[in-house]
Protein backbone atom coordinates (compact mmCIF):
# COMPACT_ATOMS: atom_id res chain seq x y z
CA UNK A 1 0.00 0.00 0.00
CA UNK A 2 1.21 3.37 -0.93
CA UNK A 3 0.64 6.57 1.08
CA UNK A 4 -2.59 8.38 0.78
CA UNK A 5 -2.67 11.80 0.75
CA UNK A 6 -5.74 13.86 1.68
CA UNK A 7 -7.13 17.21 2.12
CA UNK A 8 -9.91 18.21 5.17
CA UNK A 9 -10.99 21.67 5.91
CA UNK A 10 -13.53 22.86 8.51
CA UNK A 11 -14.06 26.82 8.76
CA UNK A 12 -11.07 28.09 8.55
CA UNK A 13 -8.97 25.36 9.92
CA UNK A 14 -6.83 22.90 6.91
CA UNK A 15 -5.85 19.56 7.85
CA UNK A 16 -3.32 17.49 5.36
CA UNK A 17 -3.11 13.99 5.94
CA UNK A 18 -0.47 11.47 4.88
CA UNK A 19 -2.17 7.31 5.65
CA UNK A 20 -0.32 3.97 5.56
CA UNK A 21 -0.53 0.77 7.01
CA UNK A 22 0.90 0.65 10.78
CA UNK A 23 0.24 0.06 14.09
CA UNK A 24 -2.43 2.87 14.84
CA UNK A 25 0.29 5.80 15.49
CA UNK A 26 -2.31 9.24 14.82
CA UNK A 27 0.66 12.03 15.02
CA UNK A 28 -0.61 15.55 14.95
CA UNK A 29 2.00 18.32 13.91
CA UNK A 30 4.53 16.26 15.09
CA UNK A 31 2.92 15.53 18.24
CA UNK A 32 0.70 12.22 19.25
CA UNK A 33 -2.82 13.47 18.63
CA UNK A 34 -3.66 12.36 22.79
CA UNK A 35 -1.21 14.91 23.50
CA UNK A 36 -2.55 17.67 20.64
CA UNK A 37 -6.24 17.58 21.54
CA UNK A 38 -5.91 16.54 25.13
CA UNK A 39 -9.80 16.75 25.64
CA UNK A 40 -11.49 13.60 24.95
CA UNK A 41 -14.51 14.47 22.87
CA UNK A 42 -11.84 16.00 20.24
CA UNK A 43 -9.53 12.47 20.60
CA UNK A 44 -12.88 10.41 19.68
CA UNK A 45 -13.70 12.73 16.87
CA UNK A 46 -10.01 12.44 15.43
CA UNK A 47 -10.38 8.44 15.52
CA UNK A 48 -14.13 7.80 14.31
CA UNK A 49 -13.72 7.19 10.57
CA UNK A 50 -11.85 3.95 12.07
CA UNK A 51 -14.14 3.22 14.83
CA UNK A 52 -16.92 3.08 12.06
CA UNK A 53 -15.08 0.94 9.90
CA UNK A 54 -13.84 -0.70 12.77
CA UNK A 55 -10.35 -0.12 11.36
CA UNK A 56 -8.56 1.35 14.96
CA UNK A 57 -4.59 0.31 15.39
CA UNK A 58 -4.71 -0.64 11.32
CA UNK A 59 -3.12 2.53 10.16
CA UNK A 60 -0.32 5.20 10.31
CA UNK A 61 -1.57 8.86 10.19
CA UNK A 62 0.89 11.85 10.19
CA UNK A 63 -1.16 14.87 9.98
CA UNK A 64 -0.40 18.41 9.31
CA UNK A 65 -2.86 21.01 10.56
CA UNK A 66 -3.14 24.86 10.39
CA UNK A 67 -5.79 27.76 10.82
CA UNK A 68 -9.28 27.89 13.15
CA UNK A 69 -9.45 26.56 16.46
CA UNK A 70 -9.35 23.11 18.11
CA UNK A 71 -12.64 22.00 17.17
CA UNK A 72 -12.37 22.73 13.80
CA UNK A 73 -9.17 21.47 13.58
CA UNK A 74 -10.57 18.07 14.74
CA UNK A 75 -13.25 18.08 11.95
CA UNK A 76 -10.84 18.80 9.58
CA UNK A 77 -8.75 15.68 10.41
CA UNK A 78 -11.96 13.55 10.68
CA UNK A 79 -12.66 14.77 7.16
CA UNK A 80 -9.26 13.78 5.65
CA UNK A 81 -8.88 10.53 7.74
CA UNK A 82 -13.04 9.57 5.92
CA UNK A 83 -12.00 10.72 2.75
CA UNK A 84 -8.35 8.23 2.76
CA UNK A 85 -10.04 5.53 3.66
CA UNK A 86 -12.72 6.19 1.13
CA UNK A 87 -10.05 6.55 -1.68
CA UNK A 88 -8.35 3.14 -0.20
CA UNK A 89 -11.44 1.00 -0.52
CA UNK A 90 -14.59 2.09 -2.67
CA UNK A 91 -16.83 -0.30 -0.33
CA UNK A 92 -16.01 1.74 3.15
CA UNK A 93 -18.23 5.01 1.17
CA UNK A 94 -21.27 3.72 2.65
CA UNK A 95 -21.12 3.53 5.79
CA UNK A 96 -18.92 6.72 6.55
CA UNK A 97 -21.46 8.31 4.14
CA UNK A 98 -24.32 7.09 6.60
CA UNK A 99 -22.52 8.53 9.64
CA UNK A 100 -22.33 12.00 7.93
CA UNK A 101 -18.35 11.73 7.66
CA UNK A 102 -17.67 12.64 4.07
CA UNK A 103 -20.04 16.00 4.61
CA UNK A 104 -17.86 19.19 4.47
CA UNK A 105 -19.77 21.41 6.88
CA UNK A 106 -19.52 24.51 4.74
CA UNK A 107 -20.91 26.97 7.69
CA UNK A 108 -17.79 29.49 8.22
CA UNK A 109 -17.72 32.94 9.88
CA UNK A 110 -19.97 35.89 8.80
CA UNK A 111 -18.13 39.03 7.62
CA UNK A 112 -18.35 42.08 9.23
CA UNK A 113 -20.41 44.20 7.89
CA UNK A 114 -19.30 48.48 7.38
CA UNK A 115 -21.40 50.99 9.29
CA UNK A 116 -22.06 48.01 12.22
CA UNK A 117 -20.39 46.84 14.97
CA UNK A 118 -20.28 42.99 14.61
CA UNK A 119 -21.59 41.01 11.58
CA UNK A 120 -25.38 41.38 12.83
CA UNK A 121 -25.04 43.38 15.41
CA UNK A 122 -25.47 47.29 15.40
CA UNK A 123 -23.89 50.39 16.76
CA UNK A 124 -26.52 51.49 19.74
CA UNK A 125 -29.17 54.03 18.61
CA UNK A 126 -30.54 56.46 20.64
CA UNK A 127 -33.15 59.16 19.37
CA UNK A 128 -32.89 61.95 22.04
């Protein structure tokens, strides 16, 4: 098996990811993902394209994220990691399309707006 290389973004956070076969080793920036997103709800999104597939400790990833915030920087990876393993085997579509993996969540940040405070919000408006 060759290295797959993928691409997963999430507002404005990009996550490249580089899979091969291995022993379940998830490296983040250099770092072991555990120790890069140490709260757990962001170490169970990182790994559930394999706990769907029921792939976990099969594969290598070595990922290289920039931009946004933790969260997003989790979705991005859990994008990239569903997308490899789609582009390794045709049949594992399915079911990560079923669990709403391979859907790019394309909400981002409004701009701000001129003449207003915040992107909805106004300057306060008094009459007298």
């Amino acid at each position: 098996m060759d290295t797959i290389h993928t691409i997963g973004r999430r507002k404005a956070s990009v996550a490249r990811i580089y899979m091969n076969k291995g022993k379940g080793a998830i490296t983040v920036n250099k770092k072991d993902y555990k120790e890069f997103f140490p709260v757990e709800v962001l170490q169970k999104k990182v790994v559930q394209p394999f706990s769907v597939l029921e792939l976990e400790g099969k594969f290598d990833v070595r990922v290289n994220v920039n931009g946004g915030g933790t969260t997003g920087q989790a979705d991005a990876i859990k994008l990239a990691i569903a997308r490899a393993l789609c582009e390794l085997d045709a049949e594992n579509r399915p079911a990560l399309k079923a669990e709403g993996l391979l859907t790019r969540d394309p909400r981002v940040v409004e701009r701000k707006k001129p003449g207003q405070k915040k992107a909805r919000k106004k300057f306060q408006w008094v009459k007298r």
